[in-house]
PDB file of N, CA and C in Angstrom:
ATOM      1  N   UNK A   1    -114.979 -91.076  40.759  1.00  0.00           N
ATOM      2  CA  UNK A   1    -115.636 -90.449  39.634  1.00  0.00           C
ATOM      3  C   UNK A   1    -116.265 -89.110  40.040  1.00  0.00           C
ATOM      4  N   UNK A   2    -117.033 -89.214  41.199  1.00  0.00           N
ATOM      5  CA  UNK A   2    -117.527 -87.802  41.474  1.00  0.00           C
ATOM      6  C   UNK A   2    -116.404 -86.700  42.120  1.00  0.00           C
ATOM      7  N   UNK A   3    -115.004 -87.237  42.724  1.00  0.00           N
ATOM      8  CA  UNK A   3    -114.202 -86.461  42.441  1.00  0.00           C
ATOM      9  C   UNK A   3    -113.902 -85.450  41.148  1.00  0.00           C
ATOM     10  N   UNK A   4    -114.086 -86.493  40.420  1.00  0.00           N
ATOM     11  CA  UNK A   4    -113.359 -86.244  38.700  1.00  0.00           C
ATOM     12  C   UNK A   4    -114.069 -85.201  38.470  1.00  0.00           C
ATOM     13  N   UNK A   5    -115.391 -85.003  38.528  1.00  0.00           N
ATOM     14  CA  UNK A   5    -116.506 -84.272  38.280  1.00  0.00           C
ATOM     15  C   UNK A   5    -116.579 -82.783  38.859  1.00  0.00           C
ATOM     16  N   UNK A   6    -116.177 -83.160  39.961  1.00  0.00           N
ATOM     17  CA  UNK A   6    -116.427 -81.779  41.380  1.00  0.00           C
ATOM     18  C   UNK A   6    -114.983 -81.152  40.842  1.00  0.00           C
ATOM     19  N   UNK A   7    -114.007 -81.329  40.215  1.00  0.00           N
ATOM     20  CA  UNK A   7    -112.307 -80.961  39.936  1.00  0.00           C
ATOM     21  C   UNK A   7    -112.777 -80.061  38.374  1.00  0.00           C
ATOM     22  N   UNK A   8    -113.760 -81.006  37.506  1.00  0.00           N
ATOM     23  CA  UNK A   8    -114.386 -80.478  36.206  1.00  0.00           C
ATOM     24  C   UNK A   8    -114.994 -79.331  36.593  1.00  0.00           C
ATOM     25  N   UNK A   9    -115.341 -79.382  37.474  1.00  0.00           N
ATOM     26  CA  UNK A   9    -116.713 -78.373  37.588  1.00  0.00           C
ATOM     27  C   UNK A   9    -116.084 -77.037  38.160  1.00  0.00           C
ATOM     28  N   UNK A  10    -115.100 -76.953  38.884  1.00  0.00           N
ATOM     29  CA  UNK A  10    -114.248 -76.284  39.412  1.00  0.00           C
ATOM     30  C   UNK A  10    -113.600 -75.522  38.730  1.00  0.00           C
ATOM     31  N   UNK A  11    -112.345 -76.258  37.728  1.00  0.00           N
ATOM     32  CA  UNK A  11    -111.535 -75.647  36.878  1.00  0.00           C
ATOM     33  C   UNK A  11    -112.736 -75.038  35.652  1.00  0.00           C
ATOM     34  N   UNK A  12    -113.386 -75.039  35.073  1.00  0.00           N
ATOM     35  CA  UNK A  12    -114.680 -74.481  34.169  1.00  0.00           C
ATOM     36  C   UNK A  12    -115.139 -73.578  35.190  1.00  0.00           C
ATOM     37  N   UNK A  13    -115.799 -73.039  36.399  1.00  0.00           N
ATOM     38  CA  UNK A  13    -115.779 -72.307  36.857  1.00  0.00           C
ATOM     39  C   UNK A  13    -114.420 -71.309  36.455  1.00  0.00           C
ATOM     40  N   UNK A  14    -113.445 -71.412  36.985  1.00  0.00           N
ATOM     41  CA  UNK A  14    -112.324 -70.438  37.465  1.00  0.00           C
ATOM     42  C   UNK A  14    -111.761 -70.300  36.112  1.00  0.00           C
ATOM     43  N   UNK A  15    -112.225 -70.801  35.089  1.00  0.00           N
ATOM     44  CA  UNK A  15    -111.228 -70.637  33.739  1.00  0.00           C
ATOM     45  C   UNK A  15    -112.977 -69.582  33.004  1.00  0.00           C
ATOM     46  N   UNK A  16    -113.815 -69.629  33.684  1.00  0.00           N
ATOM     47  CA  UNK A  16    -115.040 -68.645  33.413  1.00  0.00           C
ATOM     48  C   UNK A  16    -114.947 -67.053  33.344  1.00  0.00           C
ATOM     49  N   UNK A  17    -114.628 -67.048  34.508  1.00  0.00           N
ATOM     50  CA  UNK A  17    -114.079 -65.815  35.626  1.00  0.00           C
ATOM     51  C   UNK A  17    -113.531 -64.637  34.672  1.00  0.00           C
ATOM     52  N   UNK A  18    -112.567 -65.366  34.017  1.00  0.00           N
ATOM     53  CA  UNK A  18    -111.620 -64.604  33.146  1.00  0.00           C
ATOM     54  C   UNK A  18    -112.152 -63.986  31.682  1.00  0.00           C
ATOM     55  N   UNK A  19    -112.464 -63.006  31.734  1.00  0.00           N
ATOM     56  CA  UNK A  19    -112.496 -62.615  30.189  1.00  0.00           C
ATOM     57  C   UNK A  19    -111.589 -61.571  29.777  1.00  0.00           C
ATOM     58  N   UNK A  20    -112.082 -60.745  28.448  1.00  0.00           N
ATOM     59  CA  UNK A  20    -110.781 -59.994  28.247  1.00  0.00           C
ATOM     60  C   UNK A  20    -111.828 -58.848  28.483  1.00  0.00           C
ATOM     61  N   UNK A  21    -110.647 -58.092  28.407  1.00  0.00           N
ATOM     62  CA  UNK A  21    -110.705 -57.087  29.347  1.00  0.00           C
ATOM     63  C   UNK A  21    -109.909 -55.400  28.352  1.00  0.00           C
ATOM     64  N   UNK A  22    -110.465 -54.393  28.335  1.00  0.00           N
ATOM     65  CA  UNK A  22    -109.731 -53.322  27.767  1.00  0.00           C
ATOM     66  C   UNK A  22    -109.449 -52.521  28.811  1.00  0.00           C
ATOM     67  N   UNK A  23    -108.652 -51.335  29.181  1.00  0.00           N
ATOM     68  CA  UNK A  23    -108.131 -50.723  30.103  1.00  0.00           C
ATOM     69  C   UNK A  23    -108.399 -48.647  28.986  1.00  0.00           C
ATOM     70  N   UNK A  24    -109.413 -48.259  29.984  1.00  0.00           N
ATOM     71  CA  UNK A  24    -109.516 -47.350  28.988  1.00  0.00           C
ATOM     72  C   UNK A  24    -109.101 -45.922  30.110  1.00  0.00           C
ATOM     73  N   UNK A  25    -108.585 -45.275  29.207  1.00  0.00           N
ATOM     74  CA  UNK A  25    -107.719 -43.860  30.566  1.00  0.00           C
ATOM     75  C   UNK A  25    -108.636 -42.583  29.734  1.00  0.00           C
ATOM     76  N   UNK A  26    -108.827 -41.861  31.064  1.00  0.00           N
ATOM     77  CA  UNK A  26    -109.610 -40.408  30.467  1.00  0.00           C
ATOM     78  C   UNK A  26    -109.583 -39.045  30.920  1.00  0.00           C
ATOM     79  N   UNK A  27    -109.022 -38.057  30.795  1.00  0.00           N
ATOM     80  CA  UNK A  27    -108.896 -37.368  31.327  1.00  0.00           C
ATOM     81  C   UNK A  27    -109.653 -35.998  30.986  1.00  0.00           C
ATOM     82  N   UNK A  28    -110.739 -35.424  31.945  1.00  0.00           N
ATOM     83  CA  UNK A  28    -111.548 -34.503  31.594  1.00  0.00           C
ATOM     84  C   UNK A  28    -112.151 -34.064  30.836  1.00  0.00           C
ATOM     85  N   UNK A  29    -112.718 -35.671  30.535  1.00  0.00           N
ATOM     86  CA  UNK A  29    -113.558 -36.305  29.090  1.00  0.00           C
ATOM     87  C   UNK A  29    -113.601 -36.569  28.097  1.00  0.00           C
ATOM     88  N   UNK A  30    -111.919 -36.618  27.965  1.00  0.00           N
ATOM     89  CA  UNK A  30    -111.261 -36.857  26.610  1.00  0.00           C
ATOM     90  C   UNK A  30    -110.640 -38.322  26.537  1.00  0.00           C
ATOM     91  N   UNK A  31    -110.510 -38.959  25.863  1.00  0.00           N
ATOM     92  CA  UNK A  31    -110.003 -40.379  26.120  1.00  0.00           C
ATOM     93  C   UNK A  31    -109.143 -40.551  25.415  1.00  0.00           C
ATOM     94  N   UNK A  32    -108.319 -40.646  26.388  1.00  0.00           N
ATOM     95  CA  UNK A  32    -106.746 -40.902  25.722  1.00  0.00           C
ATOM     96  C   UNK A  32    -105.882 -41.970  25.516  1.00  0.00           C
ATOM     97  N   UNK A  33    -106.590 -43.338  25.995  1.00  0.00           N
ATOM     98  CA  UNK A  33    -106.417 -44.558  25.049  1.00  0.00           C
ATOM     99  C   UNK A  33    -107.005 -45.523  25.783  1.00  0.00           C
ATOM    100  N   UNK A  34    -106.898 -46.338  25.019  1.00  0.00           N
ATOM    101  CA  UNK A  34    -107.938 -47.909  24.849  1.00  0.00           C
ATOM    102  C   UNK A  34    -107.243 -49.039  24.685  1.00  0.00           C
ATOM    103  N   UNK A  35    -106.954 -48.905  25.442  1.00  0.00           N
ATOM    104  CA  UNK A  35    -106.003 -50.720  25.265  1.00  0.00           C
ATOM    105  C   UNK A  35    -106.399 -52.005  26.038  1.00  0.00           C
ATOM    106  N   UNK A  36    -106.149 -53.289  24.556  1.00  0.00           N
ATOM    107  CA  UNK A  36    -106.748 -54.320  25.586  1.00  0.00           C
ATOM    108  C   UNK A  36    -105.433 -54.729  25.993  1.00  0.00           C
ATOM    109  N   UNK A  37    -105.794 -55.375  27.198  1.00  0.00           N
ATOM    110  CA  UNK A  37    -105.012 -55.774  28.553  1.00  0.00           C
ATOM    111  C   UNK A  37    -105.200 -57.140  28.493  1.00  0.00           C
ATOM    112  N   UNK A  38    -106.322 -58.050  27.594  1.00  0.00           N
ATOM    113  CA  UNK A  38    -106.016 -59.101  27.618  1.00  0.00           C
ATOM    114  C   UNK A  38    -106.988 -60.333  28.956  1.00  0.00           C
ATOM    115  N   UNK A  39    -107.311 -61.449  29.065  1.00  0.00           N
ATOM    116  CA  UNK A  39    -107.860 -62.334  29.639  1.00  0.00           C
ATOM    117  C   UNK A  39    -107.493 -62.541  31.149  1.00  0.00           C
ATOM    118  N   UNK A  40    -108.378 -61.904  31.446  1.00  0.00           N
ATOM    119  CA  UNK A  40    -108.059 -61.100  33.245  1.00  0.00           C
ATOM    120  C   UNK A  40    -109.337 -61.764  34.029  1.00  0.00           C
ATOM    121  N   UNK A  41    -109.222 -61.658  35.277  1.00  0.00           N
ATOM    122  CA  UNK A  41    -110.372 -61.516  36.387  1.00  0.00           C
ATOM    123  C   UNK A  41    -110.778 -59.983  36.625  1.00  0.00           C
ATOM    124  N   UNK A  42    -111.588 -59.560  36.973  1.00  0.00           N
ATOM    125  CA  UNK A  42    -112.193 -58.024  37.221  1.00  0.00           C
ATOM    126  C   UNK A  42    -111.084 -57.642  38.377  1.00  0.00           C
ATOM    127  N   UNK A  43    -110.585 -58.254  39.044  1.00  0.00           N
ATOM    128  CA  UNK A  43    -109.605 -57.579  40.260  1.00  0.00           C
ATOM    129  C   UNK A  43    -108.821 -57.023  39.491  1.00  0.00           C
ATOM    130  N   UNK A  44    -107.568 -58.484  38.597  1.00  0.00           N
ATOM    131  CA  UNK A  44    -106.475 -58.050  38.145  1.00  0.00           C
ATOM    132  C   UNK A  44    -106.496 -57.379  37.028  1.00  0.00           C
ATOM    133  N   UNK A  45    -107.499 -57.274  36.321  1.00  0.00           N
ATOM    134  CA  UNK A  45    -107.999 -56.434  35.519  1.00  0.00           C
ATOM    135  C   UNK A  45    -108.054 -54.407  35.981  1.00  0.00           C
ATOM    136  N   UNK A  46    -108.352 -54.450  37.082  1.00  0.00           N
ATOM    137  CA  UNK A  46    -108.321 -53.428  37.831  1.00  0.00           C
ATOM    138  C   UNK A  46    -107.172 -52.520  38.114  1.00  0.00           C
ATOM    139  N   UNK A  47    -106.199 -54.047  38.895  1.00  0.00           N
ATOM    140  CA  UNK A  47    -104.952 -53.971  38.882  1.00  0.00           C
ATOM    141  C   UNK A  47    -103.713 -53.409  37.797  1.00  0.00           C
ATOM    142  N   UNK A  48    -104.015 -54.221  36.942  1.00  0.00           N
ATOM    143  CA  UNK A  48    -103.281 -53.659  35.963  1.00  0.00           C
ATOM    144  C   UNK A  48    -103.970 -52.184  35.240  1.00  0.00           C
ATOM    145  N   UNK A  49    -105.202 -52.173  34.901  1.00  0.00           N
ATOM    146  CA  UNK A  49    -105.231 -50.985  34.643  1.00  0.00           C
ATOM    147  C   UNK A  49    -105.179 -49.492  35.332  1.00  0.00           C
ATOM    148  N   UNK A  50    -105.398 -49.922  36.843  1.00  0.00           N
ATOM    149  CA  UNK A  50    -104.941 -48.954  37.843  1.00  0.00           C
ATOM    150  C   UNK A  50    -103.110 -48.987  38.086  1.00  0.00           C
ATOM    151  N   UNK A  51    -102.399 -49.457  37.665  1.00  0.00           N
ATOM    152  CA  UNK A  51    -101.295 -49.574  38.435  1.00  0.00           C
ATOM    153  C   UNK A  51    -100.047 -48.621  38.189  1.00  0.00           C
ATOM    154  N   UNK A  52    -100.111 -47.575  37.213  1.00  0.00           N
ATOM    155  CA  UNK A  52     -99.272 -46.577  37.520  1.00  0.00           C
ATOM    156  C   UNK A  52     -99.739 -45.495  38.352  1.00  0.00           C
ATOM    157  N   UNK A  53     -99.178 -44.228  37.718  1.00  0.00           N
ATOM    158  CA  UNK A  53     -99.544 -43.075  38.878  1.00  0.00           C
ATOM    159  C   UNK A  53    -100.220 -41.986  38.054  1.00  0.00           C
ATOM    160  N   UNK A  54    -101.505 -42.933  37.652  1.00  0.00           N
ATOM    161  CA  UNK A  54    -102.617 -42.027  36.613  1.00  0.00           C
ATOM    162  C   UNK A  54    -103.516 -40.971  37.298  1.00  0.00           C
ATOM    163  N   UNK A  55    -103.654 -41.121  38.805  1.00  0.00           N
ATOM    164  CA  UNK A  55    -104.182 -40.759  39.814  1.00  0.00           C
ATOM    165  C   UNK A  55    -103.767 -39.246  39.756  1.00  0.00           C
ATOM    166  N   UNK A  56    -102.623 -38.848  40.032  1.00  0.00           N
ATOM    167  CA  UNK A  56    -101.391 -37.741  40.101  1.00  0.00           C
ATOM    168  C   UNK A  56    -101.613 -36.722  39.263  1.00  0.00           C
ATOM    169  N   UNK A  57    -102.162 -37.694  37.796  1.00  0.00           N
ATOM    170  CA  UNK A  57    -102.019 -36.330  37.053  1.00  0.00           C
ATOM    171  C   UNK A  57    -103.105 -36.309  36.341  1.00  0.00           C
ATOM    172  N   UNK A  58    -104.192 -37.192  37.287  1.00  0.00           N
ATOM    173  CA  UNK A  58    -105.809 -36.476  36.438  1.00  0.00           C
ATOM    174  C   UNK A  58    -106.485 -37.391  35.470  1.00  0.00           C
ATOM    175  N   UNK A  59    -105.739 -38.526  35.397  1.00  0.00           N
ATOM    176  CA  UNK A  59    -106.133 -39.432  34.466  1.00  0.00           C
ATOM    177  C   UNK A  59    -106.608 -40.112  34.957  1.00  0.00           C
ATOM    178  N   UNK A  60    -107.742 -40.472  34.574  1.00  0.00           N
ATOM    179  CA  UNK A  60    -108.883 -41.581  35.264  1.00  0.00           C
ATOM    180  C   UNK A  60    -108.837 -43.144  34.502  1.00  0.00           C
ATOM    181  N   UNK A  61    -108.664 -44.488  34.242  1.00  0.00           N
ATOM    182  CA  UNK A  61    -108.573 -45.497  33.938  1.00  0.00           C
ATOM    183  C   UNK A  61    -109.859 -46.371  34.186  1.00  0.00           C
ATOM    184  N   UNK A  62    -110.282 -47.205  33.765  1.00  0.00           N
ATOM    185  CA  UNK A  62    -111.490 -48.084  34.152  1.00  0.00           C
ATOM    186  C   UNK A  62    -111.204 -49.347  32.944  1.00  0.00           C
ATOM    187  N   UNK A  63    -111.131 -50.480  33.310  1.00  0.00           N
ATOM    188  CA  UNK A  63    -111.261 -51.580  33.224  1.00  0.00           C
ATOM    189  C   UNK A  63    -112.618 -51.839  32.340  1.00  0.00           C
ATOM    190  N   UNK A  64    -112.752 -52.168  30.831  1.00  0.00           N
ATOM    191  CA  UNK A  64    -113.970 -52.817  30.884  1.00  0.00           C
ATOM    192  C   UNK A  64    -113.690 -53.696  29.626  1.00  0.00           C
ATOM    193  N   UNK A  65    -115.032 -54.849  30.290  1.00  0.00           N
ATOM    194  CA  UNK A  65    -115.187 -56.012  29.753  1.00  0.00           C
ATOM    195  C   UNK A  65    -115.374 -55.867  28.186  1.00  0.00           C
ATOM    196  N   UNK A  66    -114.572 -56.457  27.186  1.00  0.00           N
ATOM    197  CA  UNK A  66    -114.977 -56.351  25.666  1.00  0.00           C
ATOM    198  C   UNK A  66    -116.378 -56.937  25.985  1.00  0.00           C
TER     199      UNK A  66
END
């Protein structure tokens, strides 16, 4: 039983973690879009909103929590 419990307590943790998430890009203070990305962890949240080559051409991206 206190297995059962410590497995409850666990998965409710890690299903916590996750919220949604928008992915917003900006470039020299203009914001050039807002998209949600959907029920993420802050890493992969990161991940995906960092993951082309926004870097290159000035576009800044940031991840944030609805």
């Amino acid at each position: 039983m206190k297995k059962l419990v410590l497995v409850a307590l666990v998965a409710g943790f890690l299903v916590s973690c996750k919220k949604d998430y928008t992915c917003q890009c900006n470039a020299g203070g203009i914001t050039l879009s807002n998209n949600s990305i959907g029920k993420l962890t802050k890493k992969d949240a990161d991940k995906a909103c960092n993951g082309s080559d926004n870097a290159t051409l000035g576009i800044e991206c940031t991840a944030i929590e609805k």
